[in-house]
Protein backbone atom coordinates (compact mmCIF):
# COMPACT_ATOMS: atom_id res chain seq x y z
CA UNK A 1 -59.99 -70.24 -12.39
CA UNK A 2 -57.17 -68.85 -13.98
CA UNK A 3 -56.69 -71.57 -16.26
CA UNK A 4 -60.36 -71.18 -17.60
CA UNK A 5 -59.80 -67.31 -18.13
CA UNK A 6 -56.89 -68.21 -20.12
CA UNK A 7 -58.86 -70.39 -22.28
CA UNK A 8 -61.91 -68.40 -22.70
CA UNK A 9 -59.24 -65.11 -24.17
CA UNK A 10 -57.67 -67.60 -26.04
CA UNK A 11 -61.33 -69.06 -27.69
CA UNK A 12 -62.11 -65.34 -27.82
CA UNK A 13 -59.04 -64.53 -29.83
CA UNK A 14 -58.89 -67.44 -31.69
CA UNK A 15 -63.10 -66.61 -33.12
CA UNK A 16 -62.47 -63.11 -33.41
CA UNK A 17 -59.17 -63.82 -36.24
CA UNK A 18 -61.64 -66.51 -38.21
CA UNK A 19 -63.99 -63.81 -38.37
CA UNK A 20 -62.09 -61.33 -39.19
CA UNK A 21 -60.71 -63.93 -41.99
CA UNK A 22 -64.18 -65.00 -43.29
CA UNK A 23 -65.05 -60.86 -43.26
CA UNK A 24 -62.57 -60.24 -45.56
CA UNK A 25 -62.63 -62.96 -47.87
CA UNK A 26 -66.45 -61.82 -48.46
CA UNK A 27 -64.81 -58.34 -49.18
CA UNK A 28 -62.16 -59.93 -51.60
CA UNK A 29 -59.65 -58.38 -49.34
CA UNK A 30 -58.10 -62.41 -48.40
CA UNK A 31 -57.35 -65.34 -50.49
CA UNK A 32 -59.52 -67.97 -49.48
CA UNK A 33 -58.22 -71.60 -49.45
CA UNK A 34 -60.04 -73.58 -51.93
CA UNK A 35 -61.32 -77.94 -51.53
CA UNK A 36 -60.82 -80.26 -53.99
CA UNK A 37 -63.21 -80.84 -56.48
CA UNK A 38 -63.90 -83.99 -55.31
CA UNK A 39 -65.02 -82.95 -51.78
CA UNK A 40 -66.93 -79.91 -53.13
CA UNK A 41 -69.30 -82.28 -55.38
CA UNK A 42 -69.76 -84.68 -51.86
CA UNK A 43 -70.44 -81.16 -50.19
CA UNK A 44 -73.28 -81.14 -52.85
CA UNK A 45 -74.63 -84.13 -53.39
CA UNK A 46 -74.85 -83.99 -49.59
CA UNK A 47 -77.13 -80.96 -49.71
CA UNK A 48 -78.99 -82.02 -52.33
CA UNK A 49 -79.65 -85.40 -50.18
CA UNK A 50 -80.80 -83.50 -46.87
CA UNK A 51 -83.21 -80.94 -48.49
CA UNK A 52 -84.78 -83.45 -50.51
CA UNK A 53 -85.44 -85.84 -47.80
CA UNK A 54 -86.80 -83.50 -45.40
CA UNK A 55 -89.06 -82.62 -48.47
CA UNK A 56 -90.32 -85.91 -48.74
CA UNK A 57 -90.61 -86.84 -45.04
CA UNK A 58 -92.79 -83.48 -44.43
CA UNK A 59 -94.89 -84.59 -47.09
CA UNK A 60 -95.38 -87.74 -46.46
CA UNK A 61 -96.14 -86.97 -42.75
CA UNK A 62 -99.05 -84.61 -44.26
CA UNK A 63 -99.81 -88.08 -46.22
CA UNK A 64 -100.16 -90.36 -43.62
CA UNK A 65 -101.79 -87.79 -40.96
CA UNK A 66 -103.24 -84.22 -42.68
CA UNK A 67 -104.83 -83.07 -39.04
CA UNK A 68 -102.03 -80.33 -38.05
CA UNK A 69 -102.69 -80.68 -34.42
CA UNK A 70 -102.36 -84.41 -34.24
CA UNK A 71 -99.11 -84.49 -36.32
CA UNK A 72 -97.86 -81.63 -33.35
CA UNK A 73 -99.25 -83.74 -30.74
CA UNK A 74 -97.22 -86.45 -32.28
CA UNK A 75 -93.98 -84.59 -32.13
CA UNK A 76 -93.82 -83.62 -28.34
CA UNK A 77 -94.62 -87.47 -28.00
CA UNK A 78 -91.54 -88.09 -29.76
CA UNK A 79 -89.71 -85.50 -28.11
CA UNK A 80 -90.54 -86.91 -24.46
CA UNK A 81 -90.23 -90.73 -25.56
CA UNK A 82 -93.81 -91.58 -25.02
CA UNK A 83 -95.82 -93.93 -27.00
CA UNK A 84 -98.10 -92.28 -29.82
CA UNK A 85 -101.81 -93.26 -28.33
CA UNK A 86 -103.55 -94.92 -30.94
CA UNK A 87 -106.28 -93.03 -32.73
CA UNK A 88 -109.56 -93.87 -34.16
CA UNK A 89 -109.04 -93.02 -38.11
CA UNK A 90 -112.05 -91.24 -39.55
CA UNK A 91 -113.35 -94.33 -41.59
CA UNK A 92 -113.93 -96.33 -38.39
CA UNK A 93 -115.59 -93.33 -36.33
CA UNK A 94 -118.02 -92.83 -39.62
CA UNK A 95 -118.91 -96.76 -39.45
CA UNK A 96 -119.90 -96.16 -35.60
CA UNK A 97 -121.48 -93.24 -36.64
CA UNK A 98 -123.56 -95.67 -39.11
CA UNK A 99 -124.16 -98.72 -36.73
CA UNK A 100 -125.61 -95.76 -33.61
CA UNK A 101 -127.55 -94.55 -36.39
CA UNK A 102 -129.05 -97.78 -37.25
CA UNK A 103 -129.84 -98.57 -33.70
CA UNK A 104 -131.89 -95.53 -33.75
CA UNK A 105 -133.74 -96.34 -37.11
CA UNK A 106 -134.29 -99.81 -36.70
CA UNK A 107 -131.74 -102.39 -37.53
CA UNK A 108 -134.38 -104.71 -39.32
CA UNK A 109 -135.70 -101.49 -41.65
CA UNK A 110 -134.06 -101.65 -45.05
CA UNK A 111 -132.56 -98.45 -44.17
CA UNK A 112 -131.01 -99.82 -40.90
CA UNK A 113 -129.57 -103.08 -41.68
CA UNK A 114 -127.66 -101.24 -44.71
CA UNK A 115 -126.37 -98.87 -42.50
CA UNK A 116 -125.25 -101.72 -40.08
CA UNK A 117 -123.07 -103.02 -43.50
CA UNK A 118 -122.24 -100.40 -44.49
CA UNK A 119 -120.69 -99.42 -41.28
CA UNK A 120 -119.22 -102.40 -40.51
CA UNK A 121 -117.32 -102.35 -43.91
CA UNK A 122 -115.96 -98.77 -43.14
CA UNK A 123 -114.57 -100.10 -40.01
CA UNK A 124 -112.47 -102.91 -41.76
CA UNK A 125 -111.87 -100.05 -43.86
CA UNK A 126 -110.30 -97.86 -41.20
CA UNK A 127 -108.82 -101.23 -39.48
CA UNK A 128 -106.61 -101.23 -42.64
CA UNK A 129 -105.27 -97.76 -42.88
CA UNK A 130 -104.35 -97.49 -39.39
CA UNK A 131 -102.42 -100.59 -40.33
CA UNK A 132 -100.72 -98.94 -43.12
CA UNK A 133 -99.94 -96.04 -41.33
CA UNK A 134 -97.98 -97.98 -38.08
CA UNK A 135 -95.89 -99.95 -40.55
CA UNK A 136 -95.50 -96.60 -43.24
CA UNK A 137 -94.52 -94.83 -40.06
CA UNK A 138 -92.13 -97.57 -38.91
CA UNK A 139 -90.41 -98.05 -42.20
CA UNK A 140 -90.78 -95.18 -44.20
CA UNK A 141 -90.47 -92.14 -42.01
CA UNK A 142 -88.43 -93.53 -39.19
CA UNK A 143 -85.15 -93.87 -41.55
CA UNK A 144 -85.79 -90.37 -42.36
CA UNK A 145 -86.03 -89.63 -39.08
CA UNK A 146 -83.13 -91.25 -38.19
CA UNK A 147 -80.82 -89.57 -40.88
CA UNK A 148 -81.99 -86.06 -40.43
CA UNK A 149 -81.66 -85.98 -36.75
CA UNK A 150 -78.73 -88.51 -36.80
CA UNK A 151 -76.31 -88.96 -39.43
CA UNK A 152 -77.32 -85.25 -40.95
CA UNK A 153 -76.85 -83.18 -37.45
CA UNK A 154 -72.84 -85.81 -37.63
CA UNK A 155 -72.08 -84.44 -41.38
CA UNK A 156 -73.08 -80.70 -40.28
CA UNK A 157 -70.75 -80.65 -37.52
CA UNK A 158 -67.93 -82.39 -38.51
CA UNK A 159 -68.23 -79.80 -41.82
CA UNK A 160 -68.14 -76.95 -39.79
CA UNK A 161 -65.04 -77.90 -37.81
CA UNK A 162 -63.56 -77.94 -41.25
CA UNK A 163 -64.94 -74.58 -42.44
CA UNK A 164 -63.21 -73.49 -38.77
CA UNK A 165 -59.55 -75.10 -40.11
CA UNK A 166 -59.55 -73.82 -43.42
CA UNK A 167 -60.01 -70.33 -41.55
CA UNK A 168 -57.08 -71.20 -38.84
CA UNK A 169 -55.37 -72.34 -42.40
CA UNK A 170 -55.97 -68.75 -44.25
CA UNK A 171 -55.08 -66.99 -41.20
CA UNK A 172 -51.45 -68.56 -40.85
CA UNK A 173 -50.81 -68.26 -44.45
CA UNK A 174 -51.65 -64.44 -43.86
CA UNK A 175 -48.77 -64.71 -41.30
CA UNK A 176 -47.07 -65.61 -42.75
CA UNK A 177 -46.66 -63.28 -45.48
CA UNK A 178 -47.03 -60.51 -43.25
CA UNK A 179 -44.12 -61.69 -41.41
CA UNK A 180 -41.23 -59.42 -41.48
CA UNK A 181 -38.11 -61.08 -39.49
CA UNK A 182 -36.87 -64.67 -39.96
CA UNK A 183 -38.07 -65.20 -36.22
CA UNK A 184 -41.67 -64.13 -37.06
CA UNK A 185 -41.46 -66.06 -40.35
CA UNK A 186 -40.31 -69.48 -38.55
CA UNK A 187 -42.94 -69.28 -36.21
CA UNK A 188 -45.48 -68.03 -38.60
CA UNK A 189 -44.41 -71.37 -41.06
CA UNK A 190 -44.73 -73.73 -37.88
CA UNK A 191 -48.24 -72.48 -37.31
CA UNK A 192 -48.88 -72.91 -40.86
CA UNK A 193 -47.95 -76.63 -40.72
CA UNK A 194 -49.72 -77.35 -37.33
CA UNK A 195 -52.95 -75.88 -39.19
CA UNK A 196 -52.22 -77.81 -42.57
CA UNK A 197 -52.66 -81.28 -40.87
CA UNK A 198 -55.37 -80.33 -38.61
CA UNK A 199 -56.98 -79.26 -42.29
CA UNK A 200 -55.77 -82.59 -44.05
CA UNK A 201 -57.35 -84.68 -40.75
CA UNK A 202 -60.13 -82.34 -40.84
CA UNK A 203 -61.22 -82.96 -44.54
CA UNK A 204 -60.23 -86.67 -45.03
CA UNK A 205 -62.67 -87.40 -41.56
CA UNK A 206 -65.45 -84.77 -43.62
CA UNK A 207 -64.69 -86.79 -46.95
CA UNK A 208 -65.30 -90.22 -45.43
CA UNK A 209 -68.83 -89.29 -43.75
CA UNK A 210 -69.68 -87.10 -46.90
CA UNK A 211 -69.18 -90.74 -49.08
CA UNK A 212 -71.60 -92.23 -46.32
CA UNK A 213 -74.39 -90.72 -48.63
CA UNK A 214 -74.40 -93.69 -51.00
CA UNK A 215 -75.19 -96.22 -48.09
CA UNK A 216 -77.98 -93.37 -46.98
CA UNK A 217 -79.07 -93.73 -50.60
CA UNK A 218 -79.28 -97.41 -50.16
CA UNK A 219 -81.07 -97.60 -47.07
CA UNK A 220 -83.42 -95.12 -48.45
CA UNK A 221 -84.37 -97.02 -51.26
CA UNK A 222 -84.76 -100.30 -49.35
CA UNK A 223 -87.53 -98.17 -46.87
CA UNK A 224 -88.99 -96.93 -50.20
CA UNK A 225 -89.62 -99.81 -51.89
CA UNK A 226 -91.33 -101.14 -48.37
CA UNK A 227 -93.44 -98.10 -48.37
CA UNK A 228 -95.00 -98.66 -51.99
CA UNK A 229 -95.51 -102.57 -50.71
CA UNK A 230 -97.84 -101.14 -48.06
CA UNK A 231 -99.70 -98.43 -49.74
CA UNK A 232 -100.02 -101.21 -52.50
CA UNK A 233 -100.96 -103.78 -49.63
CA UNK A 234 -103.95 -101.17 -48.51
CA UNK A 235 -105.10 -100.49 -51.43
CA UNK A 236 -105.63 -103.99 -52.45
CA UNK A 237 -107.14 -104.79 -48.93
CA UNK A 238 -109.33 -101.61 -49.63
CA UNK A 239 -110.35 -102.46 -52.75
CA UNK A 240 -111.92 -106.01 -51.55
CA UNK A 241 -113.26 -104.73 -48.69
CA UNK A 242 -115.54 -102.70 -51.31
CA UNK A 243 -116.20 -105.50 -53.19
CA UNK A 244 -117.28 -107.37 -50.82
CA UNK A 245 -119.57 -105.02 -49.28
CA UNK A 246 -121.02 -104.34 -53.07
CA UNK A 247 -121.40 -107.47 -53.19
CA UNK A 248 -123.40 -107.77 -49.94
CA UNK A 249 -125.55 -104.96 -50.77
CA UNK A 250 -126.48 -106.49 -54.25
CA UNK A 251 -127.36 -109.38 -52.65
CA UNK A 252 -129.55 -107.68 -50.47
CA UNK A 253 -131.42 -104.62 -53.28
CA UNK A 254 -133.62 -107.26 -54.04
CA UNK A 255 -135.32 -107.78 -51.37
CA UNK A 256 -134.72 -104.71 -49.51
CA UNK A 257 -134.97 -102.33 -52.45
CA UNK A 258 -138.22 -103.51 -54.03
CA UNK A 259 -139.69 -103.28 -50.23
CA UNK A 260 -138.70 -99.84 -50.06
CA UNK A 261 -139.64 -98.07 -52.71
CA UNK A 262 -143.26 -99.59 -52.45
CA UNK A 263 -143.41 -97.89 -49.12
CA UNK A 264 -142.16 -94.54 -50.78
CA UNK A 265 -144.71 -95.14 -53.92
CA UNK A 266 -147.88 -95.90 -51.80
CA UNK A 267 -147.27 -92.54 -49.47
CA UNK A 268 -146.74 -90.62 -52.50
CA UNK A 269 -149.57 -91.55 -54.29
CA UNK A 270 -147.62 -93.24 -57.22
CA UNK A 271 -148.58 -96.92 -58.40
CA UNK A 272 -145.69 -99.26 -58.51
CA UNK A 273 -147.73 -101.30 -61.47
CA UNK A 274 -147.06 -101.39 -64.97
CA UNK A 275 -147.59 -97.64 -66.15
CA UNK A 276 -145.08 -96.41 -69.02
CA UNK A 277 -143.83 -93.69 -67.19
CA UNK A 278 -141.95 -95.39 -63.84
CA UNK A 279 -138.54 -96.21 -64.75
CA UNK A 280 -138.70 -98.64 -61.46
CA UNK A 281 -140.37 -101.31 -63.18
CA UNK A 282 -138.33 -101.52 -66.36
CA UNK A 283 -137.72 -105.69 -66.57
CA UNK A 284 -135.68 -105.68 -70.09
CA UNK A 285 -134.90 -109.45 -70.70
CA UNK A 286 -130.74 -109.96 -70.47
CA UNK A 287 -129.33 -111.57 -73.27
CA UNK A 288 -126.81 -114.48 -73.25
CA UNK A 289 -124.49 -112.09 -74.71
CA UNK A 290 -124.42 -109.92 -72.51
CA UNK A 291 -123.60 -111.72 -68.77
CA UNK A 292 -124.03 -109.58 -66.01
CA UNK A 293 -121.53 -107.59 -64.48
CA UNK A 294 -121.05 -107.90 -60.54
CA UNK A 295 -119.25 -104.55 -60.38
CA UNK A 296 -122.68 -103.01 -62.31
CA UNK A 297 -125.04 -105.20 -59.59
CA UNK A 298 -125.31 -101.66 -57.47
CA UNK A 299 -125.62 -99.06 -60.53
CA UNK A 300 -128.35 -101.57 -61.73
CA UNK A 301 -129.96 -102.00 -58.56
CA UNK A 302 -130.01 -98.35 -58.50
CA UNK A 303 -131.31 -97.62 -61.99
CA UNK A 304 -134.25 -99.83 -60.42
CA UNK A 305 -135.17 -97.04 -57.65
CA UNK A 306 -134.70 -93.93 -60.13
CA UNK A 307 -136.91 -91.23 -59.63
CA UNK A 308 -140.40 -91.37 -61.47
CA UNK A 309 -140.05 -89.40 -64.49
CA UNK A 310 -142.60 -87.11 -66.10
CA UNK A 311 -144.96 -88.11 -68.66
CA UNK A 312 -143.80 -89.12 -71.73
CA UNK A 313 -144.51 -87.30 -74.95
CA UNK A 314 -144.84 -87.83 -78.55
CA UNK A 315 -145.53 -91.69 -78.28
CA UNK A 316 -145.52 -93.49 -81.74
CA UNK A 317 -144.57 -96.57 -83.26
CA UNK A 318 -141.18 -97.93 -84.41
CA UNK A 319 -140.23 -100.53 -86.31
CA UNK A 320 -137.49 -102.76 -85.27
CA UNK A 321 -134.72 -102.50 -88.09
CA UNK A 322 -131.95 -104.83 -86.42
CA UNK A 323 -131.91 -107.86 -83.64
CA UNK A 324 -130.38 -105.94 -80.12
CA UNK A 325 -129.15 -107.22 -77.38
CA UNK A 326 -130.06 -105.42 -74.25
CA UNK A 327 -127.20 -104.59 -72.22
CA UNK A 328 -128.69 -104.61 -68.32
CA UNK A 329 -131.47 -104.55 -67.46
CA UNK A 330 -132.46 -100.70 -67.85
CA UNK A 331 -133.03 -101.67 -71.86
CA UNK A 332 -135.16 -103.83 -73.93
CA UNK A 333 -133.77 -106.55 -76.42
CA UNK A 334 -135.09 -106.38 -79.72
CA UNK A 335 -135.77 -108.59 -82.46
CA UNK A 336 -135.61 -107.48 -86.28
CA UNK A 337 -139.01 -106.42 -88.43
CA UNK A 338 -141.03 -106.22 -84.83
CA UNK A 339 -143.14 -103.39 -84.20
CA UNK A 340 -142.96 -101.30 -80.90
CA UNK A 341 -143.92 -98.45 -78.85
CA UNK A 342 -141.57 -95.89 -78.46
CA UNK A 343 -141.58 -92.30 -75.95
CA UNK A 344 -139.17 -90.23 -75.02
CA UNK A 345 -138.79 -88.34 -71.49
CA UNK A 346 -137.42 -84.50 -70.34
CA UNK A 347 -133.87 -84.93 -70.41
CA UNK A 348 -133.03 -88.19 -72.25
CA UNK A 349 -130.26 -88.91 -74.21
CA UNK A 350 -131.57 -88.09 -77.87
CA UNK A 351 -129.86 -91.22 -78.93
CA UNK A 352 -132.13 -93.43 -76.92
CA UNK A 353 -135.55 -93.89 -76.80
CA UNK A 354 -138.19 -95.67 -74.25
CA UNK A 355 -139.29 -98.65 -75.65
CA UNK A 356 -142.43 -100.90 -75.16
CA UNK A 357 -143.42 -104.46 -75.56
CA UNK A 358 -146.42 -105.30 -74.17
CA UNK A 359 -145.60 -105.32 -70.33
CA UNK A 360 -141.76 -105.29 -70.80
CA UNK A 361 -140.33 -101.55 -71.17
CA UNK A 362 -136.77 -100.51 -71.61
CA UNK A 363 -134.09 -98.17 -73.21
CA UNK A 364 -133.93 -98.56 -77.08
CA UNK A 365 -131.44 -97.14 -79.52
CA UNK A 366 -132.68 -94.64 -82.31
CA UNK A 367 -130.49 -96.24 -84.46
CA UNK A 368 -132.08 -99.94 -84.62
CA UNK A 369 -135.27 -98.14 -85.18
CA UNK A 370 -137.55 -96.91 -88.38
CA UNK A 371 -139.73 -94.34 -86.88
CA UNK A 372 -143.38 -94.58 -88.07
CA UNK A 373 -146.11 -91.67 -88.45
């Protein structure tokens, strides 16, 4: 008991002279024992290393999960060393939402078995970033992790023990000048040298961690690089999971989209025939010059089921000054000195016109055309 009281006045004294030290060096009233240059730019770059990286990793947890309460939920796993359950991402729970909602429609409406696609597709879709987020999480934000908590919580310790010896260091040199006899001054010079190694020690064990950045650096580097792999991994998996499902759904507009919009015409009282005023049964020959575009198969497909325009005004006849080449199949080739019925409709591009050719009907350009009275 005794020996503990001795050593709690003694920790007592021995805080209350370092802050009495580190008071008045704030004041200017004490010289203040100056590192090397050296260890002052490791002090930095050291700094500069932590704040940075906790930057990133906050950021990047916001990346790879924005719901607050699930990244907190996430944490106290972490903190009590329990697996993270694993969640269903928001692209798969929409694709359920889909497929339930096709179930209720119909699955063999046109309506239904595109939702059942489209649903399924959104699941692959969420399949893959839960992917990327296990293996970002793993080898991205782990290393962080690892340094922060680890390596970081090491260099912040071992630096304050040395802010504590240059203090015992200050203190003795104020000793020592303070010292009046040539007892007081011995003493007062042994204390000095005692508290000069324990600085020396102190630093050189501070200096060798602080050069420990440049490994950090490495490591970091190697765990960025493998992020970037598998955000470029998921992307590419994302982006052919969309092809393919465009794909699937071109194959499908023509018989499902046709189908369709004949219901939608025959309930609201407008004929799917041949009249020059429904966009939805524009043919337009495609040239050879012209092949068709798979990535285009669903903006065509959807040109196709356009909402029937007003009635056309100002209908006259145009001759054909140059041979055209439609483009999909929204236009109508054209062949040079031919004659042709033009329109236009409410809110058409003035530089294109709607062109007929017996039953064929398309987009034209005004600048192929002579206009006739």
């Amino acid at each position: 008991m005794d020996f503990n009281v001795k050593k709690l006045a003694s920790d007592a004294g021995v805080f209350f002279t370092r802050a009495v030290q580190y008071t008045e060096e704030k004041l200017g009233q004490a010289e203040k024992t100056e590192l090397d240059a050296h260890l002052e730019n490791l002090i930095a770059r050291a700094d500069c290393t932590k704040n940075w990286t906790e930057k990133i990793f906050r950021q990047t947890e916001v990346l790879l999960q924005p719901n607050p309460s699930a990244r907190i939920e996430e944490f106290f796993y972490e903190k009590l060393d329990r697996k993270i359950p694993s969640r269903t991402t928001n692209a798969e729970l929409l694709g359920q939402y889909m497929q339930d909602a096709a179930k209720e429609f119909g699955p063999g409406t046109p309506y239904g078995s595109t939702l059942i696609t489209v649903g399924e597709f959104q699941k692959r879709l969420g399949g893959a970033e839960r992917d990327f987020l296990h293996t970002s999480a793993i080898n991205f934000l782990t290393p962080l992790r690892n340094f922060l908590e680890g390596d970081w919580k090491t260099i912040s310790k071992e630096r304050r023990l040395l802010e504590n010896r240059r203090l015992d260091l200050d203190v003795c040199k104020a000793r020592l000048k303070k010292a009046k006899s040539a007892e007081a001054k011995a003493a007062a010079e042994h204390e000095l040298r005692v508290a000069q190694t324990e600085f020396d020690r102190q630093a050189e064990v501070t200096r060798l961690l602080l050069e420990g950045i440049s490994s950090t650096h490495v490591n970091h580097l190697r765990c960025l690089h493998e992020f970037v792999e598998a955000q470029a991994a998921y992307y590419v998996q994302c982006h052919k999971h969309m092809q393919d499902l465009q794909k699937e759904l071109s194959s499908a507009n023509g018989d499902t989209f046709p189908n369709a919009f004949a219901v939608n015409a025959s309930t609201s009282g407008v004929s799917t025939g041949s009249s020059p005023h429904s966009i939805a049964t524009l043919p337009g020959p495609s040239s050879p010059s012209h092949p068709p575009n798979p990535s285009n198969a669903l903006e065509s497909s959807t040109l196709k089921i356009e909402e029937v325009k007003p009635p056309a005004t100002g209908t006259r006849k145009a001759k054909v000054l140059y041979d055209y080449d439609a483009a999909d199949s929204s236009e109508l080739s054209l062949l040079s000195d031919e004659l042709i019925t033009v329109y236009t409709v409410p809110g058409m591009d003035p530089d294109w016109l709607i062109g007929e050719r017996g039953n064929q009907k398309g987009k034209v350009p005004v600048t192929y055309l002579e206009l006739l009275s």
